[in-house]
C-alpha atoms as a PDB file:
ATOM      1  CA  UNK A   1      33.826  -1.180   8.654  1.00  0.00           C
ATOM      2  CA  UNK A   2      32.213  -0.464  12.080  1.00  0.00           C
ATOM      3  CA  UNK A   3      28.855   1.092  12.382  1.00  0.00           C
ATOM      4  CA  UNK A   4      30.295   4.355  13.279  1.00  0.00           C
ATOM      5  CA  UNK A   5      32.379   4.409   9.721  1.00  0.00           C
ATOM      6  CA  UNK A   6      29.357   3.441   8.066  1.00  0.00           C
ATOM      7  CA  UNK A   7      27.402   6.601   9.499  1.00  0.00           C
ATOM      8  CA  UNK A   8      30.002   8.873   7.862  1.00  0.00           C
ATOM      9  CA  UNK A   9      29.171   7.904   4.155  1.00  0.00           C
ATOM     10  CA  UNK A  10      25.485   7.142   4.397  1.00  0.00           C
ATOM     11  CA  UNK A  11      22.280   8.261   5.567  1.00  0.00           C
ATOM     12  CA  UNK A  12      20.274   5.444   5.800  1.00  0.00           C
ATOM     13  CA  UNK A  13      21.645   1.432   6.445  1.00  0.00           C
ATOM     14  CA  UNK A  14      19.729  -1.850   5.963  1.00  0.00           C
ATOM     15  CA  UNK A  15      20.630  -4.117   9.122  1.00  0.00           C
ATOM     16  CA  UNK A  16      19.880  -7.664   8.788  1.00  0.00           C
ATOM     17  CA  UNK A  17      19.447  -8.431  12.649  1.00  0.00           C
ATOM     18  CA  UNK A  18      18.036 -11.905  14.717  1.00  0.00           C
ATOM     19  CA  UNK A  19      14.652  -9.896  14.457  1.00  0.00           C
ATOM     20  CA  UNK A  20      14.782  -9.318  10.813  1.00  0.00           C
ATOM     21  CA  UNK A  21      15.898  -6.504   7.764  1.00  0.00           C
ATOM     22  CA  UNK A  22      16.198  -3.215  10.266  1.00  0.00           C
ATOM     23  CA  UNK A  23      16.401   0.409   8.635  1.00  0.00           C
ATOM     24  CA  UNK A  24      18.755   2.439  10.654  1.00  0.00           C
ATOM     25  CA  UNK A  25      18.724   5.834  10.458  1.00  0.00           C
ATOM     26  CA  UNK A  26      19.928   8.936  12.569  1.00  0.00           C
ATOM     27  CA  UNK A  27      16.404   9.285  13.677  1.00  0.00           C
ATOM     28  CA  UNK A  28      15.321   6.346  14.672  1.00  0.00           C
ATOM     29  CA  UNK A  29      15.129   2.784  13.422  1.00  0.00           C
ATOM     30  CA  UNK A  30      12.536   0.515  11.891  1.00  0.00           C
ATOM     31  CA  UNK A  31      11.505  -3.540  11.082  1.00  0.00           C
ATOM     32  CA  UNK A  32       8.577  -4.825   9.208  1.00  0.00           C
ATOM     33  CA  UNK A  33       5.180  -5.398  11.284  1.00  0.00           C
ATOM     34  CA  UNK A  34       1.999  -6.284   9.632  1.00  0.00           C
ATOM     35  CA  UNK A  35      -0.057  -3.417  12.268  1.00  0.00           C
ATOM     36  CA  UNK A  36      -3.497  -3.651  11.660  1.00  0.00           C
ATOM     37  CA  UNK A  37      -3.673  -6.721   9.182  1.00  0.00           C
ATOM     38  CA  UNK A  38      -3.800  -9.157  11.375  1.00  0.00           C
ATOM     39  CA  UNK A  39      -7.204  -7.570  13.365  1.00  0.00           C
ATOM     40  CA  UNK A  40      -8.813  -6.698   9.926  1.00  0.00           C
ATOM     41  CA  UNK A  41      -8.381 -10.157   8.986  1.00  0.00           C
ATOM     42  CA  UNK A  42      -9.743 -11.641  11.888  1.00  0.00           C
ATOM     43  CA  UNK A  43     -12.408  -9.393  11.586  1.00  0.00           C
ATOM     44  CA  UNK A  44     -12.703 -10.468   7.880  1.00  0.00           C
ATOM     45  CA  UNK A  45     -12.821 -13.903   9.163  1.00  0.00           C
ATOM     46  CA  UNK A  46     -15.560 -13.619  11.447  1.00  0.00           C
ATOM     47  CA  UNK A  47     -17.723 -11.651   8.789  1.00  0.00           C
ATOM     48  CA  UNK A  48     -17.426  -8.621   9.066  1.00  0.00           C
ATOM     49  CA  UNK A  49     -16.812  -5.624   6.803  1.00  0.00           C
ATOM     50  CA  UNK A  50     -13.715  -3.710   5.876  1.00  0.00           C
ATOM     51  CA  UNK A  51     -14.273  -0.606   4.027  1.00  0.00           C
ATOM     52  CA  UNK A  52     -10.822  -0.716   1.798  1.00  0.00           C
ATOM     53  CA  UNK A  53     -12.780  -4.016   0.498  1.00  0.00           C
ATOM     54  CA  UNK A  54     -16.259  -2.229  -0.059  1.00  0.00           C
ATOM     55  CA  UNK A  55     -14.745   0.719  -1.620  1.00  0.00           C
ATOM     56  CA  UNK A  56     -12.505  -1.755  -4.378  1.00  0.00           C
ATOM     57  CA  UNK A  57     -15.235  -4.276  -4.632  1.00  0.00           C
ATOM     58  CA  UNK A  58     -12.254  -6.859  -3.744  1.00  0.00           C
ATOM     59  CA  UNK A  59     -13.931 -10.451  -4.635  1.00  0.00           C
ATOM     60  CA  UNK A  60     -11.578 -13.325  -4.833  1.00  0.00           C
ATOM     61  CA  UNK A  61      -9.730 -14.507  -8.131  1.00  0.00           C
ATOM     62  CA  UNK A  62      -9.500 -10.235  -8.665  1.00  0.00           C
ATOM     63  CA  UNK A  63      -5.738  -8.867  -9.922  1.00  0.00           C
ATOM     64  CA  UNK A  64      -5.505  -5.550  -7.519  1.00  0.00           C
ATOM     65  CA  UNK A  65      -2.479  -3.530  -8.464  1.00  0.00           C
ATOM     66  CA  UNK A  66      -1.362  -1.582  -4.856  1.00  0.00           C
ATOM     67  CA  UNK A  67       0.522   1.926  -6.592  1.00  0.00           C
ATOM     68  CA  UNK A  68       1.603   2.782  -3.635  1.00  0.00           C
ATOM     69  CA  UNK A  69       2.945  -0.089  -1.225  1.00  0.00           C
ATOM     70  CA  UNK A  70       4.154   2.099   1.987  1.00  0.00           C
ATOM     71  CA  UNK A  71       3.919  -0.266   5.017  1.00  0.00           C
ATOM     72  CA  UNK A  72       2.233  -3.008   3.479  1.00  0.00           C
ATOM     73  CA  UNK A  73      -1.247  -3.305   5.559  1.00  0.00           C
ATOM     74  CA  UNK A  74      -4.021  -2.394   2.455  1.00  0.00           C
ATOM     75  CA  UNK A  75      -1.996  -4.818   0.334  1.00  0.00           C
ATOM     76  CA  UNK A  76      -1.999  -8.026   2.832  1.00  0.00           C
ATOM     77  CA  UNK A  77      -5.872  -7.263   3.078  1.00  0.00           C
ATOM     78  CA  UNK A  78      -6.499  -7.081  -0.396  1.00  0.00           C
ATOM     79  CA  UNK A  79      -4.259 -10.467  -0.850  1.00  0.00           C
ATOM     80  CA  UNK A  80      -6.489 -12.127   1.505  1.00  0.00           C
ATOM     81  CA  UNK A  81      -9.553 -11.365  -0.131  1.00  0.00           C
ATOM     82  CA  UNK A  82      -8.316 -12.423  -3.713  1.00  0.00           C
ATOM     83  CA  UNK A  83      -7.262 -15.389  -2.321  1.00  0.00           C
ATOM     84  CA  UNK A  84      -5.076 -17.684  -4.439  1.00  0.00           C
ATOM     85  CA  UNK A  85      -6.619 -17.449  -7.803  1.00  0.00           C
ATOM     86  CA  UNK A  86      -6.337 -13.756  -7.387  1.00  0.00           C
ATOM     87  CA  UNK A  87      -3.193 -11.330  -7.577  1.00  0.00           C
ATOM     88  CA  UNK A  88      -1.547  -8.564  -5.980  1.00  0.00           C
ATOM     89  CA  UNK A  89       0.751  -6.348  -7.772  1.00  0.00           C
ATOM     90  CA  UNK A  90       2.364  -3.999  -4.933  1.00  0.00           C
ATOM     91  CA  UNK A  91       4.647  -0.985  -6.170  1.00  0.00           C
ATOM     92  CA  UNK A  92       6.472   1.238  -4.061  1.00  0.00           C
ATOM     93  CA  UNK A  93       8.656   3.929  -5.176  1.00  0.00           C
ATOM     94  CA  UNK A  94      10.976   4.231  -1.992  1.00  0.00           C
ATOM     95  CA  UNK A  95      13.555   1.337  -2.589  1.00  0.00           C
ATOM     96  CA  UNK A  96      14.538   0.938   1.503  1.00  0.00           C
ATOM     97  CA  UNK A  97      11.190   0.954   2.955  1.00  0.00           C
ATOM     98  CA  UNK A  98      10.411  -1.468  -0.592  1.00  0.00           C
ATOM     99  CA  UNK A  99      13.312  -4.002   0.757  1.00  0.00           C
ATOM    100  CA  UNK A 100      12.090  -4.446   4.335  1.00  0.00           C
ATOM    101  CA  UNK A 101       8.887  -4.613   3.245  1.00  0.00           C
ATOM    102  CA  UNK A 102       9.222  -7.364   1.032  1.00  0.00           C
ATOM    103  CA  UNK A 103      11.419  -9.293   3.533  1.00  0.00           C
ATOM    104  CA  UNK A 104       9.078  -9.136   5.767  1.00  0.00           C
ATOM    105  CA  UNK A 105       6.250 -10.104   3.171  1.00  0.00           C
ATOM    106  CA  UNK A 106       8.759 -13.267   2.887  1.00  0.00           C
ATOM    107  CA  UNK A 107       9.682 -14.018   6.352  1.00  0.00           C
ATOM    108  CA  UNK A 108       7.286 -13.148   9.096  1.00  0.00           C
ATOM    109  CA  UNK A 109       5.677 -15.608  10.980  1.00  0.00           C
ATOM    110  CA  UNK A 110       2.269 -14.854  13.129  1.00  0.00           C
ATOM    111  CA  UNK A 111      -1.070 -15.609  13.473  1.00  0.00           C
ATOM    112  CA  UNK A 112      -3.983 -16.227  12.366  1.00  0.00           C
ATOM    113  CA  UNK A 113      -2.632 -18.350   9.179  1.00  0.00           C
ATOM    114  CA  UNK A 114      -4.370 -16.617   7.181  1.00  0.00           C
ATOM    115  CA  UNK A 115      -2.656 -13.808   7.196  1.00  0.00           C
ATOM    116  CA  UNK A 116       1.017 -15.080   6.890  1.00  0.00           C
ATOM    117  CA  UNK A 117      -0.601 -17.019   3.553  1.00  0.00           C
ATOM    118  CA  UNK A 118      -2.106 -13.798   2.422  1.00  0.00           C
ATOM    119  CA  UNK A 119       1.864 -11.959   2.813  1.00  0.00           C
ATOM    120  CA  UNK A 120       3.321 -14.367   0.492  1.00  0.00           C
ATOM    121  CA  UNK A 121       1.280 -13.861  -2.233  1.00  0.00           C
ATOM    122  CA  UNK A 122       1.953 -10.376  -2.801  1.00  0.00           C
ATOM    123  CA  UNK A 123       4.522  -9.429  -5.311  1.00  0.00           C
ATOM    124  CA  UNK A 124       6.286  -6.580  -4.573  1.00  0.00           C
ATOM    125  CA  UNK A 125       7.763  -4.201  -7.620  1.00  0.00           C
ATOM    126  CA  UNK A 126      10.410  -1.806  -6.823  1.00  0.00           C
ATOM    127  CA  UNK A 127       9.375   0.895  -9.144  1.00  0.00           C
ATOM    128  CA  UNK A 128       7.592   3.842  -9.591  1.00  0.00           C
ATOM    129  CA  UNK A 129       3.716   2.818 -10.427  1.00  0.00           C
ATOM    130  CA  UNK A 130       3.663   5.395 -13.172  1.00  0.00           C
ATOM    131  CA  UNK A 131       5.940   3.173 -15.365  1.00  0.00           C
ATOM    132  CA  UNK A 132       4.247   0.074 -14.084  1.00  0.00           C
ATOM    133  CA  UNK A 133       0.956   1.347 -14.974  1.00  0.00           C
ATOM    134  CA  UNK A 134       2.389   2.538 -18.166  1.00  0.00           C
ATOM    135  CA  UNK A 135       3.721  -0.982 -19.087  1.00  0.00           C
ATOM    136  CA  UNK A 136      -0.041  -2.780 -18.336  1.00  0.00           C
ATOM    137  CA  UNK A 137      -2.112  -3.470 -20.891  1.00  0.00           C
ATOM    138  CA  UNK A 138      -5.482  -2.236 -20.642  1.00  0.00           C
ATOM    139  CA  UNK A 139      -8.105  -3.765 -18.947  1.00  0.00           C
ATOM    140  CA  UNK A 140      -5.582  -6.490 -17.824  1.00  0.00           C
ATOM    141  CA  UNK A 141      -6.165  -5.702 -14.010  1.00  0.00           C
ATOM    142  CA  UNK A 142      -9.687  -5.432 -11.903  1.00  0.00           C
ATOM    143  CA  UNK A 143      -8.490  -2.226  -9.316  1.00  0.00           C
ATOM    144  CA  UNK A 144      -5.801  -0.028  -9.230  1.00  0.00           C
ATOM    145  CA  UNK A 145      -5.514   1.766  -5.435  1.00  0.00           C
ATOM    146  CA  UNK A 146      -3.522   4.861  -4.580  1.00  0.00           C
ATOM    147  CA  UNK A 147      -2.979   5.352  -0.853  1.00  0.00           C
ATOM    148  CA  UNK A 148      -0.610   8.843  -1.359  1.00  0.00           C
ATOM    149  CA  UNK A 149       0.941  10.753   1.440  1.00  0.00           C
ATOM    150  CA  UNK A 150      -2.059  13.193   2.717  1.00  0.00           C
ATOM    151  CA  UNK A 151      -1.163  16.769   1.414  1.00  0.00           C
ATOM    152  CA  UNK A 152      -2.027  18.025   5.220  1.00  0.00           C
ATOM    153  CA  UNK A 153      -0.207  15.266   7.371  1.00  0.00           C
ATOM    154  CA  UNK A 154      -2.195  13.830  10.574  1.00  0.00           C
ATOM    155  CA  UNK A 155      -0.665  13.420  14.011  1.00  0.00           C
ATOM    156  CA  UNK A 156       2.744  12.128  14.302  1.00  0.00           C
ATOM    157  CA  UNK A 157       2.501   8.106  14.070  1.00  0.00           C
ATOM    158  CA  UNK A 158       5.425   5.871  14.924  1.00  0.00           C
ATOM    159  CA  UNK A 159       4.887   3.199  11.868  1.00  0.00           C
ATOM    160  CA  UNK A 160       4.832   5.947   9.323  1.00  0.00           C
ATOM    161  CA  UNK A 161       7.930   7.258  10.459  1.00  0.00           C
ATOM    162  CA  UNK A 162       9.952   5.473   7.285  1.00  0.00           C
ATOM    163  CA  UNK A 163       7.450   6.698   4.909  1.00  0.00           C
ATOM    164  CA  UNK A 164       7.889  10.592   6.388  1.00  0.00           C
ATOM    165  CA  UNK A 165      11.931  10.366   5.944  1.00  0.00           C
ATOM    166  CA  UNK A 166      12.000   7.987   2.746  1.00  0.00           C
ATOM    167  CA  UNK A 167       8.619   8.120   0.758  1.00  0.00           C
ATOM    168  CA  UNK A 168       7.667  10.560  -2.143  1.00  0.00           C
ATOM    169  CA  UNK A 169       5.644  13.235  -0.704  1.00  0.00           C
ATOM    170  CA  UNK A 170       4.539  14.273  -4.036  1.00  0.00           C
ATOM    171  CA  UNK A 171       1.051  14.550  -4.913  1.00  0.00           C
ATOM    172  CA  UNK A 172      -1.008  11.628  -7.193  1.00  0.00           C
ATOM    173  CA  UNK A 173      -0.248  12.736 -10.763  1.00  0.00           C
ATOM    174  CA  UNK A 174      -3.477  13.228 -13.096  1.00  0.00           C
ATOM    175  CA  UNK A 175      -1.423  10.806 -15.416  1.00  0.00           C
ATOM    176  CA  UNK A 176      -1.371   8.131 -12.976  1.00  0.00           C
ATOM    177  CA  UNK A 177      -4.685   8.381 -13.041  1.00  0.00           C
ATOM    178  CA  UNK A 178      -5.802   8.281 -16.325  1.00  0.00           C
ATOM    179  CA  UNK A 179      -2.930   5.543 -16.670  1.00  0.00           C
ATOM    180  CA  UNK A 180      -4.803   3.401 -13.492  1.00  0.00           C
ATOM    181  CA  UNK A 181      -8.526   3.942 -15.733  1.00  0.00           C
ATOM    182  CA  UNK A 182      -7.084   2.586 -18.515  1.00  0.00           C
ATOM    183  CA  UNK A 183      -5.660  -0.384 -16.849  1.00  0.00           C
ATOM    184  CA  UNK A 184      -8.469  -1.064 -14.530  1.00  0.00           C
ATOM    185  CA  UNK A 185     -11.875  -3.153 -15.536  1.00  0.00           C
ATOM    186  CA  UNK A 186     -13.735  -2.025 -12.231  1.00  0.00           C
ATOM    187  CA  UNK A 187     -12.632   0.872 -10.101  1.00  0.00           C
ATOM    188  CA  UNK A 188      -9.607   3.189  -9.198  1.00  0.00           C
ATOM    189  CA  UNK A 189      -9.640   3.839  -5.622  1.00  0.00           C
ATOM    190  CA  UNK A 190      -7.335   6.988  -3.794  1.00  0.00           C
ATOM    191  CA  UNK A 191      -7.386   6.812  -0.142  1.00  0.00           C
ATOM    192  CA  UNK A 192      -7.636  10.482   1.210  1.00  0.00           C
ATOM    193  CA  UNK A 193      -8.585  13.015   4.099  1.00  0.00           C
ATOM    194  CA  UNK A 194     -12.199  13.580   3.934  1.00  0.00           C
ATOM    195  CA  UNK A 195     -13.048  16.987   2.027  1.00  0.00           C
ATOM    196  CA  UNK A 196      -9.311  17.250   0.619  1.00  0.00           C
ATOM    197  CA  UNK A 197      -9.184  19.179  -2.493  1.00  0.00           C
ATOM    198  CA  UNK A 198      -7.357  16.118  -3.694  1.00  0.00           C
ATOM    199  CA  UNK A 199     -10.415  14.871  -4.858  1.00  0.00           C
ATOM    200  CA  UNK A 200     -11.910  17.570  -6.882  1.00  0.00           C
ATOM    201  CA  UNK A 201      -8.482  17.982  -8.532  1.00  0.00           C
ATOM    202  CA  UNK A 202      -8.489  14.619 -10.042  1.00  0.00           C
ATOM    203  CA  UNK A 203     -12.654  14.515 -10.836  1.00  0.00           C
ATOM    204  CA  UNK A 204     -13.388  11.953  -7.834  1.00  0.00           C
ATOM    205  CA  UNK A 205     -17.164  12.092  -6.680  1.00  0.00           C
ATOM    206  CA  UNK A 206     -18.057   9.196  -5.296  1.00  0.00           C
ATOM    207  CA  UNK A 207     -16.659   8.107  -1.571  1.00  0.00           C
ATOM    208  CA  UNK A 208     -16.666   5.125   1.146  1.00  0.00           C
ATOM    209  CA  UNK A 209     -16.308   6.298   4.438  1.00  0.00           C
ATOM    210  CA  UNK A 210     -12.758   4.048   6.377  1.00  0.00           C
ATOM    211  CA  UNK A 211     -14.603   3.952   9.274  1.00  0.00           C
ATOM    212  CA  UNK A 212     -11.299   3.256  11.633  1.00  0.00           C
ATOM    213  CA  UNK A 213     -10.420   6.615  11.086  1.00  0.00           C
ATOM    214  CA  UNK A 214     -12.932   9.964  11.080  1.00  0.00           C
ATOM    215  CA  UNK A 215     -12.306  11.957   8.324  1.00  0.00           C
ATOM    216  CA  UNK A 216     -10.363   9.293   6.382  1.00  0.00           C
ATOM    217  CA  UNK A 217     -12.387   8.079   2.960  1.00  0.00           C
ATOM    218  CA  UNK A 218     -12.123   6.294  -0.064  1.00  0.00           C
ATOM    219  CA  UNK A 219     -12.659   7.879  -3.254  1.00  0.00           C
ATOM    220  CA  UNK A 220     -13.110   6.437  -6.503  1.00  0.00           C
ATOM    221  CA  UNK A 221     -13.882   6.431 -10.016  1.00  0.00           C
ATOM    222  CA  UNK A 222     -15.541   3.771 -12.296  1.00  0.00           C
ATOM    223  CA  UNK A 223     -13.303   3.270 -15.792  1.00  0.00           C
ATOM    224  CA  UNK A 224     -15.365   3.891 -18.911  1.00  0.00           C
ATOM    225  CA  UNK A 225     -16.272   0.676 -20.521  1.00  0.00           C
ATOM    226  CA  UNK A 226     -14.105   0.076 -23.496  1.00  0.00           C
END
């Protein structure tokens, strides 16, 4: 069938082009690119801080579970960081944007080294990260991180654009939450607008600035020791 047959009977088509797994749709198209992870490594690398890593307490040999994957930046960081006696379990809900993500996790080839070694550790789960977390024994992970779609959306940004026509816009689920407490040994970490009643709906009181963004924090919560 040609393209144009295609387009009758779907919405959405995964393209495997000389550039890589492409997501076509009537609005645009997309490919895997790593954005900022290759500056924030670099920047890793030459010793400085990165506030995703403050806010987590990322050390290596740490098992991070990513809840929600989107366009794979936070989890390449936190990959690098753990290094290989750590883990990173990366769910996203959104099975197209889940597949080019992961193929590019597989296949993409850049610089610095670091961070192509960091992208292949990552294990990518193509599931909701309610039943993953639900399916986790407790205390068997160090962090748990929610990064959900902000309930009041920021200006228009050309990477998110699969996430706005193919990710859950629902909000983080107190389940979830309590789910990600009981699974986590350090911290539970939701990435939010700053002041967003987000927080105080789900009891978070304790925040780390992102710093590349104003008004963009990091809350989180500290598990009760079992």
């Amino acid at each position: 069938m040609s393209l144009k047959e295609l387009w009758r009977d779907f919405d959405a088509l995964l393209v495997l082009e000389d550039r890589g797994l492409t997501l076509v749709w009537p609005q645009g198209r997309w490919r895997f690119h790593p954005n900022m992870a290759a500056v924030r490594i670099k920047r890793l690398l030459a010793g400085q801080r990165d506030p995703l890593v403050e806010a987590l307490c990322l050390r290596p040999g740490d098992r991070l579970l990513d809840a929600t994957l989107g366009l794979g930046s936070d989890a390449i960081i936190a990959a690098h960081v753990v290094g290989p006696s750590g883990s990173v379990l990366a769910c996203e809900a959104a099975p197209l944007v889940a597949m080019v993500v992961e193929w590019g996790l597989r296949h993409w080839q850049g610089q610095p080294p670091e961070l192509v070694e960091a992208m292949r550790r990552i294990q990518v789960l193509r599931r909701p990260h309610l039943e993953v977390l639900r399916s986790l024994p407790a205390r068997s992970l160090d962090c748990v991180y929610f990064d959900p779609m902000f309930r009041r959306p920021r200006l228009a940004s050309e990477p998110l654009w699969p996430l706005r026509f193919f990710a859950s816009q629902a909000p983080l689920q107190g389940e979830a939450l309590q789910e990600a407490l009981r699974v986590a040994r350090r911290r539970v970490v939701v990435r939010e607008q700053a002041g967003s009643p987000e927080f105080a709906r789900l009891g978070i009181r304790h925040f780390v600035p992102e710093g590349r963004r104003k008004g963009v924090v990091y809350g989180w919560l500290q598990p009760v020791s079992s």
